[in-house]
Protein backbone atom coordinates (compact mmCIF):
# COMPACT_ATOMS: atom_id res chain seq x y z
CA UNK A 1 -12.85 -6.97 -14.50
CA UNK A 2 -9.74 -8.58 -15.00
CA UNK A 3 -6.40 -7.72 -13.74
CA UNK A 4 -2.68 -7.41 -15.26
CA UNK A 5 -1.00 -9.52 -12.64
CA UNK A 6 2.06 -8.63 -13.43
CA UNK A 7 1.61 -4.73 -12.19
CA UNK A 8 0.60 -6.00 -9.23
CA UNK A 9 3.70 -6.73 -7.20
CA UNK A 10 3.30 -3.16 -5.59
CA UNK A 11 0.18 -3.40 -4.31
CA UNK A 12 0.84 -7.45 -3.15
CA UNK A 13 3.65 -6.77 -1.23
CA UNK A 14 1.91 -3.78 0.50
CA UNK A 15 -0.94 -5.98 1.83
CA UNK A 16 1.72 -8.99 2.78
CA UNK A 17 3.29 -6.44 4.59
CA UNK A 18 0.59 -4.49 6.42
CA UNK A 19 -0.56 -8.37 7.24
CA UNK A 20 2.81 -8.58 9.11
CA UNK A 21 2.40 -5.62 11.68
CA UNK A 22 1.12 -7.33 14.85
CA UNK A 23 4.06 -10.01 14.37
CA UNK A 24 6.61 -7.38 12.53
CA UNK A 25 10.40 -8.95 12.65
CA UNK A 26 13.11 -8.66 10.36
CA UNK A 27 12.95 -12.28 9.40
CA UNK A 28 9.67 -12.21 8.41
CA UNK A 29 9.99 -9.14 6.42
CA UNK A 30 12.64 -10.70 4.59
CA UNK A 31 10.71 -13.27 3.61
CA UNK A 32 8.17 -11.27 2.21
CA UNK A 33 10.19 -9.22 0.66
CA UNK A 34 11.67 -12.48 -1.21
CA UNK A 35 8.34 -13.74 -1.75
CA UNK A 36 7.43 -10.46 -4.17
CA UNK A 37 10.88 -10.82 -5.82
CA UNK A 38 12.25 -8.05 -4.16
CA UNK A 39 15.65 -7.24 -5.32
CA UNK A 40 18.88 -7.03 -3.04
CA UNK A 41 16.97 -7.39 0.34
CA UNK A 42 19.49 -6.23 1.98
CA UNK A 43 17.89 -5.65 5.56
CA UNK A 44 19.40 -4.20 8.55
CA UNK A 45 17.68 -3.05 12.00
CA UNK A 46 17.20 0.51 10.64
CA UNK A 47 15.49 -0.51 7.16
CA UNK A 48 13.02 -2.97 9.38
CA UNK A 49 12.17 -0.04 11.63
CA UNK A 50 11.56 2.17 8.82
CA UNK A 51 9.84 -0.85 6.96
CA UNK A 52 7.51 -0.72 9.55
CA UNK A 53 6.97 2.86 9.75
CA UNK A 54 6.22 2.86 6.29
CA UNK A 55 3.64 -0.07 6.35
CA UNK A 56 1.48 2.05 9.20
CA UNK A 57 1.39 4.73 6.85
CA UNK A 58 0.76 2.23 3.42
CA UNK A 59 -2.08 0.61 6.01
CA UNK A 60 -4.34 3.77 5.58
CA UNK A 61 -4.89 2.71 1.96
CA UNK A 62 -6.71 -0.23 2.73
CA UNK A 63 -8.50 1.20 5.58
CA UNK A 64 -9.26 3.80 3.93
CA UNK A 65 -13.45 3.61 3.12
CA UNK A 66 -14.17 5.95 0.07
CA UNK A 67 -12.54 6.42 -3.30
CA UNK A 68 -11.82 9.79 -2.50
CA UNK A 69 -9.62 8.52 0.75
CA UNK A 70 -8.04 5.93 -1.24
CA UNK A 71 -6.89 8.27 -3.76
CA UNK A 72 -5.76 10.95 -0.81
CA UNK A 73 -3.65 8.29 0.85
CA UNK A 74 -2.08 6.75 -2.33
CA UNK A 75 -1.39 9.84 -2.91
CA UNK A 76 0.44 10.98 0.24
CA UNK A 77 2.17 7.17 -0.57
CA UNK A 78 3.16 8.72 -3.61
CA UNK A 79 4.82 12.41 -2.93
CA UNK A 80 6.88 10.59 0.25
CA UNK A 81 7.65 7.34 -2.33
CA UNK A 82 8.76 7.94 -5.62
CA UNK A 83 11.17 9.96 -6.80
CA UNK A 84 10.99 9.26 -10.36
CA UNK A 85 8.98 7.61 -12.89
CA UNK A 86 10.84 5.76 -15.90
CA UNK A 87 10.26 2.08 -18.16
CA UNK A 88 12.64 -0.85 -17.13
CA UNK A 89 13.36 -3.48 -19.04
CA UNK A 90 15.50 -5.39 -16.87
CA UNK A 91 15.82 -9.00 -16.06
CA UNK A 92 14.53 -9.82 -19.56
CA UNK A 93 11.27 -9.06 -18.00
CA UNK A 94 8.94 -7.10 -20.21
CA UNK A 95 8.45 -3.03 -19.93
CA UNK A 96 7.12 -1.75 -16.19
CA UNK A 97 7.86 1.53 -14.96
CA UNK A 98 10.13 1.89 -11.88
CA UNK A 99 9.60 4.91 -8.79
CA UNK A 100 12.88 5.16 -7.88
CA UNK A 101 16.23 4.49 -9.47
CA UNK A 102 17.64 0.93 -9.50
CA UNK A 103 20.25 2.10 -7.23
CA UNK A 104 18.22 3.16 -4.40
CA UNK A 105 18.45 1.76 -1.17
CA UNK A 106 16.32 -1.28 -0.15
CA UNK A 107 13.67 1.08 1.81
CA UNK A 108 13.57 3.53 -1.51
CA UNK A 109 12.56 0.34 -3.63
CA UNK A 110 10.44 -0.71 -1.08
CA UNK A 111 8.92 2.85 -0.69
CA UNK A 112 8.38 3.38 -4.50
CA UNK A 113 7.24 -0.17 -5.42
CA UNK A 114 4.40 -0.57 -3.17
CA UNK A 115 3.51 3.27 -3.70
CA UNK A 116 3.54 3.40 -7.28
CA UNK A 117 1.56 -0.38 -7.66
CA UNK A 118 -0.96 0.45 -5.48
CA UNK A 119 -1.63 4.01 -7.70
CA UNK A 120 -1.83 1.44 -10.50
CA UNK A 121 -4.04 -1.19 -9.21
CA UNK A 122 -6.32 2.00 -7.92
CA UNK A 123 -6.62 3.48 -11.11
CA UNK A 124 -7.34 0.01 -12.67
CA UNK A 125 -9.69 -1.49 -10.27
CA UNK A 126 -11.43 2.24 -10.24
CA UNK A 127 -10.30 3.56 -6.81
CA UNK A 128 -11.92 0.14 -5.05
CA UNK A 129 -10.94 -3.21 -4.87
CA UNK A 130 -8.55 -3.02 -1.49
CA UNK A 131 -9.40 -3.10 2.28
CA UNK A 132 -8.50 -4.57 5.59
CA UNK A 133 -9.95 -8.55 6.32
CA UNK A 134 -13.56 -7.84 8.10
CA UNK A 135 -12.80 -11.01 10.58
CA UNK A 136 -12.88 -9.38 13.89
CA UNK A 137 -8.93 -9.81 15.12
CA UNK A 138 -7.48 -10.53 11.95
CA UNK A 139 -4.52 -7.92 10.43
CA UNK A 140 -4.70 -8.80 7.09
CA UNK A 141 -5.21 -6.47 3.91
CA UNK A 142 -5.94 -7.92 0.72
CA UNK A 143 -6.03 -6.90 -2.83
CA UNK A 144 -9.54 -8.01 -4.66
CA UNK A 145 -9.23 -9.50 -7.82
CA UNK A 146 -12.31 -11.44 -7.69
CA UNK A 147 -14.95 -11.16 -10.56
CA UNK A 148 -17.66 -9.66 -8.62
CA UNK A 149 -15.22 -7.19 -6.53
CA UNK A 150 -16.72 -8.04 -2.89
CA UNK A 151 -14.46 -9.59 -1.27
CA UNK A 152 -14.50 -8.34 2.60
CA UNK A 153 -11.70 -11.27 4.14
CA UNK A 154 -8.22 -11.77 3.24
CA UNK A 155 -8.46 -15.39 2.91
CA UNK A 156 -11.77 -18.17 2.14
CA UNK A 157 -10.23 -19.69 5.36
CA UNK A 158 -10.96 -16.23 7.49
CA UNK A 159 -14.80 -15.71 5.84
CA UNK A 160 -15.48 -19.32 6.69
CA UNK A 161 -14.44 -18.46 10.17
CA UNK A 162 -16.94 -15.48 10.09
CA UNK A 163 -19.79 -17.91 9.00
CA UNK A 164 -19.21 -20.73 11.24
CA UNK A 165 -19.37 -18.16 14.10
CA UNK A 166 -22.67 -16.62 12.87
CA UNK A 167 -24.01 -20.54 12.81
CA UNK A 168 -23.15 -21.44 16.13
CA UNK A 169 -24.22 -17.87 17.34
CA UNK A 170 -27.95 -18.19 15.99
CA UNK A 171 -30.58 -19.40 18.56
């Protein structure tokens, strides 16, 4: 399966984000929000705190263990996230549809990006394709682009973890 990388900011930022929970600070926020081009990052105390609030409830997407949940909790993501659904050109970047209008407030964009690209990397990667890393301790979420679509770790660096532990574990 391949992916349109482009439509994937959404659901990128969402899993940088519900990475950042255990170590959640406004600095760190910012930077991901820069990192997924982000627009006007304006952050203040109240839009990290409601960041964060958000990101619990984005988390249940990629814990979520059925198609049927993921589609339930993008679409809760969606009815408290978007407000609108239109094509931007902007930025000389080509067509994508926007959630929200451009004017919204930093927590709005936030809100509608991650809501409305994770609905859109669902319905392309067939209601699969997301989860939380399976190394025991690690916070991480990932999106799975892979070929083969089994990716259980957020990072090669995590799985090798995993498999060095089983090694020195076996008898």
């Amino acid at each position: 399966m391949q992916f349109n990388h482009d439509n994937m900011t959404g659901a990128r930022l969402a899993a940088h984000l519900v990475g950042l929970v255990p170590e959640w600070s406004g600095s760190r926020v910012q930077r991901a929000l820069a990192a997924h081009d982000i627009r006007r990052p304006e952050l203040d105390d109240r839009a990290v705190a409601e960041l964060l609030g958000w990101t619990l409830v984005v988390r249940e997407v990629f814990a979520a263990t059925s198609v049927a949940d993921t589609c339930a909790a993008v679409n809760r993501l969606l009815q408290q996230g978007t407000r609108t659904a239109y094509l931007s050109t902007h930025d000389g970047r080509r067509p994508h549809l926007h959630f929200t209008p451009e004017d919204d407030d930093l927590v709005g964009r936030v809100r509608s990006v991650t809501a409305g690209g994770l609905a859109l990397f669902v319905v392309e990667a067939e209601g699969r394709r997301l989860g939380l890393c399976a190394r025991p301790g690690c916070p991480r979420a990932f999106v799975d682009t892979s070929r083969n679509g089994t990716r259980r770790y957020c990072s090669a660096r995590c799985g090798n973890a995993v498999a060095v532990a089983r090694h020195r574990d076996r008898p």
